[in-house]
Structure formats: structure tokens, C-alpha cells
Protein backbone atom coordinates (compact mmCIF):
# COMPACT_ATOMS: atom_id res chain seq x y z
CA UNK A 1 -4.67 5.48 18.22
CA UNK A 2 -3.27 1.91 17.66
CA UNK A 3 -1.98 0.67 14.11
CA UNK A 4 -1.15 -2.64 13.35
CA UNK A 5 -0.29 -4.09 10.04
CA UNK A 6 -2.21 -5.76 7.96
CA UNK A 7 -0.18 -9.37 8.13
CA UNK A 8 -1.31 -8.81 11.64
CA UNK A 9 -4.62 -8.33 11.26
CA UNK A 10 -5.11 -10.87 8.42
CA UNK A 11 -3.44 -13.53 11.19
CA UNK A 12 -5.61 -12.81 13.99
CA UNK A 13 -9.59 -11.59 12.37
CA UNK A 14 -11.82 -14.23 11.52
CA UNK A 15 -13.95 -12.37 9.41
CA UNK A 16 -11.58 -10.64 7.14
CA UNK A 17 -13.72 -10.97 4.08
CA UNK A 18 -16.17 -8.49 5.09
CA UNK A 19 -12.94 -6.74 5.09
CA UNK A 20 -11.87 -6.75 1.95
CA UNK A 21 -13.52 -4.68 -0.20
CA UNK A 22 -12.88 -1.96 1.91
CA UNK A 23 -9.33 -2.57 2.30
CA UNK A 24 -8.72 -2.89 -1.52
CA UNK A 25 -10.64 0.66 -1.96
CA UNK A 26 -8.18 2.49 0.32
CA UNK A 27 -5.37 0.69 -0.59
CA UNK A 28 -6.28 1.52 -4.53
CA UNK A 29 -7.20 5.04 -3.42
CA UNK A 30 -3.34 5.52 -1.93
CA UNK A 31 -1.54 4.17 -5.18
CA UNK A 32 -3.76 5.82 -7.37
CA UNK A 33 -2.74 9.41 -5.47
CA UNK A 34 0.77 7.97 -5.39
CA UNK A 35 0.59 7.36 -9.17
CA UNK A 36 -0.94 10.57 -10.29
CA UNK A 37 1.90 12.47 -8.42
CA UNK A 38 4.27 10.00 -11.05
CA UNK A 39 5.26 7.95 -7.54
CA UNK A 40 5.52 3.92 -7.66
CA UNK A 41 5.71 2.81 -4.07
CA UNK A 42 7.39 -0.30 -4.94
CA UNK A 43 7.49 -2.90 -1.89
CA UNK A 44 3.36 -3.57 -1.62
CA UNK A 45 3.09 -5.94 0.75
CA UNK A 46 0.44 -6.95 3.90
CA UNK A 47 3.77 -5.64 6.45
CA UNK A 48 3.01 -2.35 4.72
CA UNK A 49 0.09 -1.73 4.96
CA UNK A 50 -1.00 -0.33 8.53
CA UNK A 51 -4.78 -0.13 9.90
CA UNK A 52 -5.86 2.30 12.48
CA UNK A 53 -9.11 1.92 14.25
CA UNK A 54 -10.14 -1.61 12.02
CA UNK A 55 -11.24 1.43 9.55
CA UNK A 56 -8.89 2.93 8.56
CA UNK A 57 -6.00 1.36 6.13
CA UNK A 58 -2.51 3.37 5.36
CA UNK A 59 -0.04 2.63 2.91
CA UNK A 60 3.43 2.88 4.60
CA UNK A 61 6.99 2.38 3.96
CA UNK A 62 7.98 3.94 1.56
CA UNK A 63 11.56 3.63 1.73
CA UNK A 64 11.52 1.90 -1.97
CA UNK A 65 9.08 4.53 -3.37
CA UNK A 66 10.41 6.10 -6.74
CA UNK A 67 9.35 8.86 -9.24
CA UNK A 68 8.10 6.96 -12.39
CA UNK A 69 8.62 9.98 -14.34
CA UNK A 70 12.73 11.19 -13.79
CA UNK A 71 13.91 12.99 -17.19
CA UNK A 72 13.28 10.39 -19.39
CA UNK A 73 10.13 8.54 -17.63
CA UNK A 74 11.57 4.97 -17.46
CA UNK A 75 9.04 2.19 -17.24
CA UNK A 76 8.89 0.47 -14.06
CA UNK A 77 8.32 -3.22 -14.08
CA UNK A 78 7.59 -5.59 -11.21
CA UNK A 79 10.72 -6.84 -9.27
CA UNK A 80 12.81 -3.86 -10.04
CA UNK A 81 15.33 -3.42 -8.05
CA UNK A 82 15.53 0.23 -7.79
């Protein structure tokens, strides 16, 4: 099984909008189980974001990921430099 990321992919297929929709589900699906588990990945990004088998799509790195929800929740806001 070969993964690539998704920069890579997005560089080299020419029909990446039949693509789409199907990326954005998985991709959604991930953060959302991320999220309900009080997780913020934190560094979103096409480089991230690995495909396996032009099906499948993987969140990774997640090296910057954080608990939203520490003691005293603090809100998390974009560009935070945790």
C-alpha cells in the first residue's frame, strides 16, 4: 500500500474535482472524531493529509494536535501557536 499526500496528488491528477467531495467527507469525518474526543489537530494542511489507494484519505501529523478541553477548556482560535 502506497500513500502519498494530498499536495501530491492535487499537483499531479487532472481530474481532482470528481475528487473532492469525497475527500472533504473523510477529511470532515477525521476532525469530527478528533473533535468529539475534545482533540484540535491544529496544522490542516494538503502535506497532511495522506491518500492510500486514490480512496482512501488519512489525516496525519499530528505533532500540533491538542486537547481542546484541559481543566479549564480554553478556546482554540486559528493561528494558535500552541
Amino acid at each position: 500500500m502506497r500513500a502519498v499526500t494530498a499536495l501530491t496528488m492535487l499537483q499531479t491528477h487532472e481530474s481532482i474535482c470528481s475528487l473532492i467531495d469525497s475527500r472533504c467527507v473523510q477529511i470532515t469525518l477525521a476532525l469530527q472524531h478528533m473533535h468529539a474526543r475534545n482533540m484540535v489537530h491544529m496544522d490542516v494542511k494538503p502535506d497532511n493529509i495522506y491518500i492510500v489507494d486514490d480512496t482512501m484519505y488519512k489525516l496525519g501529523d499530528l505533532g500540533l494536535a491538542t486537547s481542546s478541553c484541559s481543566g479549564n477548556c480554553n478556546r482554540i482560535e486559528e493561528g494558535d501557536a500552541r
